[in-house]
PDB file of N, CA and C in Angstrom:
ATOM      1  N   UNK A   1       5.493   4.993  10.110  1.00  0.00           N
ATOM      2  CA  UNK A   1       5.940   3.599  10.204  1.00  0.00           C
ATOM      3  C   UNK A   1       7.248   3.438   9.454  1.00  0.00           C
ATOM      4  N   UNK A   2       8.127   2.739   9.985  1.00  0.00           N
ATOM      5  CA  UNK A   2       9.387   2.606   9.581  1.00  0.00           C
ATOM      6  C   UNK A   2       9.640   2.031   8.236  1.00  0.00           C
ATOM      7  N   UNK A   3       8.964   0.855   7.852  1.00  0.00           N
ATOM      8  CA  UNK A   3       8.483   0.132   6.392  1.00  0.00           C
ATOM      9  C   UNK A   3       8.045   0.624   5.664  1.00  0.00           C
ATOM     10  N   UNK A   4       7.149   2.035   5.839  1.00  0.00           N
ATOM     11  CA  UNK A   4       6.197   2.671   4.925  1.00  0.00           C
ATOM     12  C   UNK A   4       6.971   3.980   4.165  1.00  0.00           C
ATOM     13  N   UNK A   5       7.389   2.841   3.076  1.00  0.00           N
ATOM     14  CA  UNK A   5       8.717   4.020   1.851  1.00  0.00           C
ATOM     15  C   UNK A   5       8.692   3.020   0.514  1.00  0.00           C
ATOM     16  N   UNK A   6       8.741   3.683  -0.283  1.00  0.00           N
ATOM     17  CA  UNK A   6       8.830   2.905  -1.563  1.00  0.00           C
ATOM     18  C   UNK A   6       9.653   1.296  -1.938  1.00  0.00           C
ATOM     19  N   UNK A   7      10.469   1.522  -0.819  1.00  0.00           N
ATOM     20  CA  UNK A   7      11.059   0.002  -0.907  1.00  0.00           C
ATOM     21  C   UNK A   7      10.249  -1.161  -0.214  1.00  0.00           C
ATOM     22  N   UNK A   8       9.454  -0.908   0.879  1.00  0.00           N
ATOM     23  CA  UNK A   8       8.471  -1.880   1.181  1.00  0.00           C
ATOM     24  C   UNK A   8       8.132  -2.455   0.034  1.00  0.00           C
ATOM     25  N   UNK A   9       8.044  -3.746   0.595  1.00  0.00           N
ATOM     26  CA  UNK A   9       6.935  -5.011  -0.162  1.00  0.00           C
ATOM     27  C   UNK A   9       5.818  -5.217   0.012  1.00  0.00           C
ATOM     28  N   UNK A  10       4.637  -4.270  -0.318  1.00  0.00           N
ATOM     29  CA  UNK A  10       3.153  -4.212   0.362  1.00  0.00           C
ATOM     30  C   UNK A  10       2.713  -5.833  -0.047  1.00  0.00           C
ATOM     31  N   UNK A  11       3.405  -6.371  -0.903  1.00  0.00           N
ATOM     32  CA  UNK A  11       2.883  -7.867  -1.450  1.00  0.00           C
ATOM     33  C   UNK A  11       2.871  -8.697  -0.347  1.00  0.00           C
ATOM     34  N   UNK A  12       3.645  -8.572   0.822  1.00  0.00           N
ATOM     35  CA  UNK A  12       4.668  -9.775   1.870  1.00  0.00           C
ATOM     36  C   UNK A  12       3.309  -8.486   3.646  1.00  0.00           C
ATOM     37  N   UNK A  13       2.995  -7.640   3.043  1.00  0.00           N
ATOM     38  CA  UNK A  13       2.392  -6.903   4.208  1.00  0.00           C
ATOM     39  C   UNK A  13       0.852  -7.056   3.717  1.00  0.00           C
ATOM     40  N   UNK A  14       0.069  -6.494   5.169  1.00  0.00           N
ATOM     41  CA  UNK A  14      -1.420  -6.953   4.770  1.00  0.00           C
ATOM     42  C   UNK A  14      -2.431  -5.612   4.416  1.00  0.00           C
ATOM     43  N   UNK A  15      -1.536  -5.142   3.706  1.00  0.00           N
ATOM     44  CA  UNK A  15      -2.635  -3.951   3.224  1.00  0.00           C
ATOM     45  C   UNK A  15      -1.776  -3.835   1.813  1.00  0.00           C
ATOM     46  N   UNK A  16      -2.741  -2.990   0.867  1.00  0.00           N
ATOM     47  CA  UNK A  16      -2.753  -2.812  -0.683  1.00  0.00           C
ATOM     48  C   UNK A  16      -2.737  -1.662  -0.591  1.00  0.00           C
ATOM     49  N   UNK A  17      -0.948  -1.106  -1.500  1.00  0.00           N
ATOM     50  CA  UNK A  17      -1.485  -0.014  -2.250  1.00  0.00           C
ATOM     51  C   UNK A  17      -1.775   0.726  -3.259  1.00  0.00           C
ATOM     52  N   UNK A  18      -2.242   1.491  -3.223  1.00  0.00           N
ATOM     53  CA  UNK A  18      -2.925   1.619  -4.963  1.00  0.00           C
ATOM     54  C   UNK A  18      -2.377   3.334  -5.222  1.00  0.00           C
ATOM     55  N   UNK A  19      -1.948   3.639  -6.538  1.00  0.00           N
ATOM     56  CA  UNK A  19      -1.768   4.906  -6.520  1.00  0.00           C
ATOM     57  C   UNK A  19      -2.544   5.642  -7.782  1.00  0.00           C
ATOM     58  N   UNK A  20      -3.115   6.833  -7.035  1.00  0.00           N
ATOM     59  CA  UNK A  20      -3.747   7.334  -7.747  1.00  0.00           C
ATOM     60  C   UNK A  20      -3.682   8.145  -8.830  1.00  0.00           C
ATOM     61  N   UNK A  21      -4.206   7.809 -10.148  1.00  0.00           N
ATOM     62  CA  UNK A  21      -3.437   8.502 -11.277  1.00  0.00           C
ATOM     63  C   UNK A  21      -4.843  10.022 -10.997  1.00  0.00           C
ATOM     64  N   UNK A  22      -3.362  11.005 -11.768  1.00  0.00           N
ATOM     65  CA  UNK A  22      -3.842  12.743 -11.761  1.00  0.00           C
ATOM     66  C   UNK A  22      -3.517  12.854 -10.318  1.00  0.00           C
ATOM     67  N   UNK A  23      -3.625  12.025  -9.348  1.00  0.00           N
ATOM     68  CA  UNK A  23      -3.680  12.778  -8.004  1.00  0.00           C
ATOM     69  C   UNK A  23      -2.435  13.156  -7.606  1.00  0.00           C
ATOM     70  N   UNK A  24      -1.619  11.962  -7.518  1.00  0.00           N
ATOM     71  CA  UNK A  24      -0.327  11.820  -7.004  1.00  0.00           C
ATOM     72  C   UNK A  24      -0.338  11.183  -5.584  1.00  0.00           C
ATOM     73  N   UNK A  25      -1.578  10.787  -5.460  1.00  0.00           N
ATOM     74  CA  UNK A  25      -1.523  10.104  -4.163  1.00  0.00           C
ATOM     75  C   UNK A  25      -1.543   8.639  -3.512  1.00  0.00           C
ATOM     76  N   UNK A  26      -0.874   7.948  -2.799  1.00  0.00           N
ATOM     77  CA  UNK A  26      -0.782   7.139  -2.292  1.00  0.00           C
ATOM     78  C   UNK A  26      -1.765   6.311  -1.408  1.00  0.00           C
ATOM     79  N   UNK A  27      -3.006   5.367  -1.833  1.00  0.00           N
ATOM     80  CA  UNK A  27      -3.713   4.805  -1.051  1.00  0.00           C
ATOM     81  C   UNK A  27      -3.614   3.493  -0.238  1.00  0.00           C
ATOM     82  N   UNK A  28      -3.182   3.705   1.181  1.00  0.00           N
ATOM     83  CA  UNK A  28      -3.193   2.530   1.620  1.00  0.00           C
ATOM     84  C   UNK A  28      -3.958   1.512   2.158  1.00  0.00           C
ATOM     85  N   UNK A  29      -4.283   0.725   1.767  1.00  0.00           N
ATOM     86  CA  UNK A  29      -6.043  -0.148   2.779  1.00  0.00           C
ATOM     87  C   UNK A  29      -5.890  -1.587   2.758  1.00  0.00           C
ATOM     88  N   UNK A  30      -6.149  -2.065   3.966  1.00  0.00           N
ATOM     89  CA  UNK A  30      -6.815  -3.432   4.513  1.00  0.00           C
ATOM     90  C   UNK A  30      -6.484  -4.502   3.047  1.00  0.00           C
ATOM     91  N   UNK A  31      -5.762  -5.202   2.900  1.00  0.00           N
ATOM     92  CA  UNK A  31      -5.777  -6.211   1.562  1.00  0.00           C
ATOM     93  C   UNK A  31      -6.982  -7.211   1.892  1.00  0.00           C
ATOM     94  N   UNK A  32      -7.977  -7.290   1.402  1.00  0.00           N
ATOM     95  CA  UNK A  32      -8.997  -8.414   1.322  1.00  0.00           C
ATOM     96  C   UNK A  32      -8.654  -9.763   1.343  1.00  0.00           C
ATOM     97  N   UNK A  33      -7.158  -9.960   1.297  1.00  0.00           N
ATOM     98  CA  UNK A  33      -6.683 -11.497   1.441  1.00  0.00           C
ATOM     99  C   UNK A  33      -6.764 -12.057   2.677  1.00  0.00           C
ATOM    100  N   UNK A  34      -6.006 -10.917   3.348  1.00  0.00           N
ATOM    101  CA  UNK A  34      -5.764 -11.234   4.459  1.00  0.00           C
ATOM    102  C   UNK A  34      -7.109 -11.027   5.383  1.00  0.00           C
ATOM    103  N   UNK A  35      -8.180 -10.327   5.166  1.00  0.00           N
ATOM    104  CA  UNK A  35      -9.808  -9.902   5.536  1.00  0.00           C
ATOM    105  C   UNK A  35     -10.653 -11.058   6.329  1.00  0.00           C
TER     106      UNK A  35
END
């Protein structure tokens, strides 16, 4: 996806992401606001 890079605003989009400490990984999912 063209948006999906560190400059996105996941705040203004409808999914949350969360990053995972030790992993280094990037979780993206469904924001419950918008649910």
């Amino acid at each position: 996806d063209e948006h999906f890079d560190a400059q996105f605003d996941f705040s203004d989009h409808m999914v949350t992401r969360e990053f995972v400490e030790g992993s280094g990984a990037i979780l993206v999912k469904p924001n419950p606001v918008y649910g």
